[in-house]
Protein backbone atom coordinates (compact mmCIF):
# COMPACT_ATOMS: atom_id res chain seq x y z
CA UNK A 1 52.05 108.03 114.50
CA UNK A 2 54.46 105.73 112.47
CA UNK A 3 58.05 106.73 111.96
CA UNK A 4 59.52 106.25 109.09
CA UNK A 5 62.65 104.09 108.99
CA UNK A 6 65.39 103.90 106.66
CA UNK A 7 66.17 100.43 104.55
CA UNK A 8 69.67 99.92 106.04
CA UNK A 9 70.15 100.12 110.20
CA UNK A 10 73.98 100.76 110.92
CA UNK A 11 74.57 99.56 114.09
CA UNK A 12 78.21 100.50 114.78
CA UNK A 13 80.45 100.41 118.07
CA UNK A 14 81.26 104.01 118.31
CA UNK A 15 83.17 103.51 121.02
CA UNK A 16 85.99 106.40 120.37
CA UNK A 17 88.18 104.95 123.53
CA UNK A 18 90.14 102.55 120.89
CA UNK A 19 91.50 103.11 117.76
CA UNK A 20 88.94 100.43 116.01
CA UNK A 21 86.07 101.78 118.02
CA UNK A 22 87.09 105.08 116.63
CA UNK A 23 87.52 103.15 113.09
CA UNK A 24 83.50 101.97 113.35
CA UNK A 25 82.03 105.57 114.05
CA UNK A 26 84.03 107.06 111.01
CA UNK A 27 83.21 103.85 108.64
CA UNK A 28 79.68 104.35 109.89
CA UNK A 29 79.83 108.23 109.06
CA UNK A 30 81.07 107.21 105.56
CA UNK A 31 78.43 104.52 104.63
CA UNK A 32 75.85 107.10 105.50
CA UNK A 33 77.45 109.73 103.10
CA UNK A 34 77.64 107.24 100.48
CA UNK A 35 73.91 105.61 100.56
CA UNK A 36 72.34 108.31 101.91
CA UNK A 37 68.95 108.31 102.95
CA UNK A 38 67.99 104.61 102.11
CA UNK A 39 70.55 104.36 105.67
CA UNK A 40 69.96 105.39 109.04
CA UNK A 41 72.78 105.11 112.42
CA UNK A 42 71.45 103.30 115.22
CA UNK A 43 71.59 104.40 118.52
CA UNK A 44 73.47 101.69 120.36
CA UNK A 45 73.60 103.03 123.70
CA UNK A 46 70.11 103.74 123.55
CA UNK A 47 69.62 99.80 122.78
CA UNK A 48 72.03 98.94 125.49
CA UNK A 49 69.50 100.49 127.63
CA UNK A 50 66.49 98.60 126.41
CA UNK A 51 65.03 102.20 125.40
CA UNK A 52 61.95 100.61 124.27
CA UNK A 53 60.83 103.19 120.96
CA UNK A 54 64.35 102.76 119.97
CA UNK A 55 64.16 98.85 120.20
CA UNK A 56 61.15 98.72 118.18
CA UNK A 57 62.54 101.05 115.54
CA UNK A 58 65.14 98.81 115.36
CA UNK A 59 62.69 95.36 114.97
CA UNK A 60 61.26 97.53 111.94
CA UNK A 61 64.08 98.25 109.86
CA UNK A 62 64.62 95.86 107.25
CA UNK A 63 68.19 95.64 107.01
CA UNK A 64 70.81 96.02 109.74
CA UNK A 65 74.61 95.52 109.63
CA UNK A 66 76.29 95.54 112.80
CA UNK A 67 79.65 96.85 113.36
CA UNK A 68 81.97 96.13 116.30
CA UNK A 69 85.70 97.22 117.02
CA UNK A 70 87.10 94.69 118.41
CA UNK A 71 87.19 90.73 119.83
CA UNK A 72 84.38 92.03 122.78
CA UNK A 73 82.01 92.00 120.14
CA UNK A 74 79.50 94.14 122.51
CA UNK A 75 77.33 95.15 119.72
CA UNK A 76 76.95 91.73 118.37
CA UNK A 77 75.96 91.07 122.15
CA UNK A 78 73.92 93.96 122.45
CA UNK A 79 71.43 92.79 119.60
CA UNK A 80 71.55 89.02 120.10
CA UNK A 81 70.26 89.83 123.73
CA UNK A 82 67.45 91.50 122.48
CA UNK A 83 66.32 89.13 119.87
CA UNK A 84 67.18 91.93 117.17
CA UNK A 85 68.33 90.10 113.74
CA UNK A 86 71.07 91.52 111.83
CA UNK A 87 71.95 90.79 108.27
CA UNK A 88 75.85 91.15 108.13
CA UNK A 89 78.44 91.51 111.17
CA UNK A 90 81.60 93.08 109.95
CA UNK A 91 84.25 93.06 113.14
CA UNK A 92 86.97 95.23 112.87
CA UNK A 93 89.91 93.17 114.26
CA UNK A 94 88.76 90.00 112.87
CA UNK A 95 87.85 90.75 109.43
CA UNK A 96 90.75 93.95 108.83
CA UNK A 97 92.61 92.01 110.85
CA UNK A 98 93.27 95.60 112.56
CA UNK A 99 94.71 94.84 116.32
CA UNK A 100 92.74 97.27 118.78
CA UNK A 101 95.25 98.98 120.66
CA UNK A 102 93.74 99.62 124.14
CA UNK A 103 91.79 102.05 125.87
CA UNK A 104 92.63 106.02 125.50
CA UNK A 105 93.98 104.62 121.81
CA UNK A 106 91.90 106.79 119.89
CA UNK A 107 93.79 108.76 117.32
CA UNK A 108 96.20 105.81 116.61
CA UNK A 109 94.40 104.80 113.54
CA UNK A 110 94.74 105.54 109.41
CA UNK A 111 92.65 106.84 106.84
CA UNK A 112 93.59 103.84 105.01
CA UNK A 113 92.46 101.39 107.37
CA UNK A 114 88.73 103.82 107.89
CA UNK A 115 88.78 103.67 103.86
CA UNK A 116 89.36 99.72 103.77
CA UNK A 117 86.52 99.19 106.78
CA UNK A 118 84.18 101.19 104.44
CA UNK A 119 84.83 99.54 101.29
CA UNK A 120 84.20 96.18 102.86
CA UNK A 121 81.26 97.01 104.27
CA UNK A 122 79.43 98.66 101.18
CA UNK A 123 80.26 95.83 99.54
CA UNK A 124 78.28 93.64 102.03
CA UNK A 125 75.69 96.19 101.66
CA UNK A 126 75.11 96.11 98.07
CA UNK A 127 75.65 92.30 97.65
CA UNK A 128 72.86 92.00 100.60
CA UNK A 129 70.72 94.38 97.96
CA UNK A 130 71.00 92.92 95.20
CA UNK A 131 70.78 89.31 96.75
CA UNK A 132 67.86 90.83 96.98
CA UNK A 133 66.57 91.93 93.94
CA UNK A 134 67.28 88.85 92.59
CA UNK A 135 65.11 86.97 95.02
């Protein structure tokens, strides 16, 4: 049996130790409210772990964006080792230019800087769609 996948993969940090690992979960949250169904969250730990259904789920989607927090770039890493391609990277600190505070960090962030994160990304999102389109 064949699962279904959605167009868009959002492969996001999550990490909710930092205040920009906190940042990617929410943005990730948002995109998801916004496209709805033609997006689906990927399960990054689950990939960390070379869970192989969840590695070939990923391979299938057409579209993914990765998100990381922060200058580690572990998602980035995460998808690179496996051989995953990714459409658009969007890092937190490099491209919001939003320092990441440290570990135990979390609620040190703004709803202006989540809001900003988001907007940036469904931008990338619908300029990768209609690049598309127009191909």
């Amino acid at each position: 049996m064949t699962m279904d996948v959605p167009d868009i993969g959002i492969a996001a940090c999550g990490s909710w130790s930092s205040n920009t690992g906190m940042i990617t979960g929410l943005v990730a949250s948002k995109i998801i409210e916004e496209l709805g169904s033609v997006a689906g969250i990927l399960s990054v730990p689950a990939l960390a772990n070379k869970i192989p259904r969840q590695v070939a789920i990923a391979k299938r989607i057409p579209h993914i964006i990765v998100i990381d927090g922060c200058h580690n770039e572990c998602v980035k890493k995460i998808f690179t080792e496996l051989g995953i391609k990714f459409d658009a990277y969007v890092n937190i600190e490099y491209d919001l230019g939003i320092k990441k505070k440290g570990p135990f960090t979390t609620p040190q962030y703004s709803f202006e800087e989540v809001k900003n994160a988001a907007s940036l990304i469904l931008k990338k999102i619908k300029g990768m769609m209609q690049s598309e389109k127009d191909a």
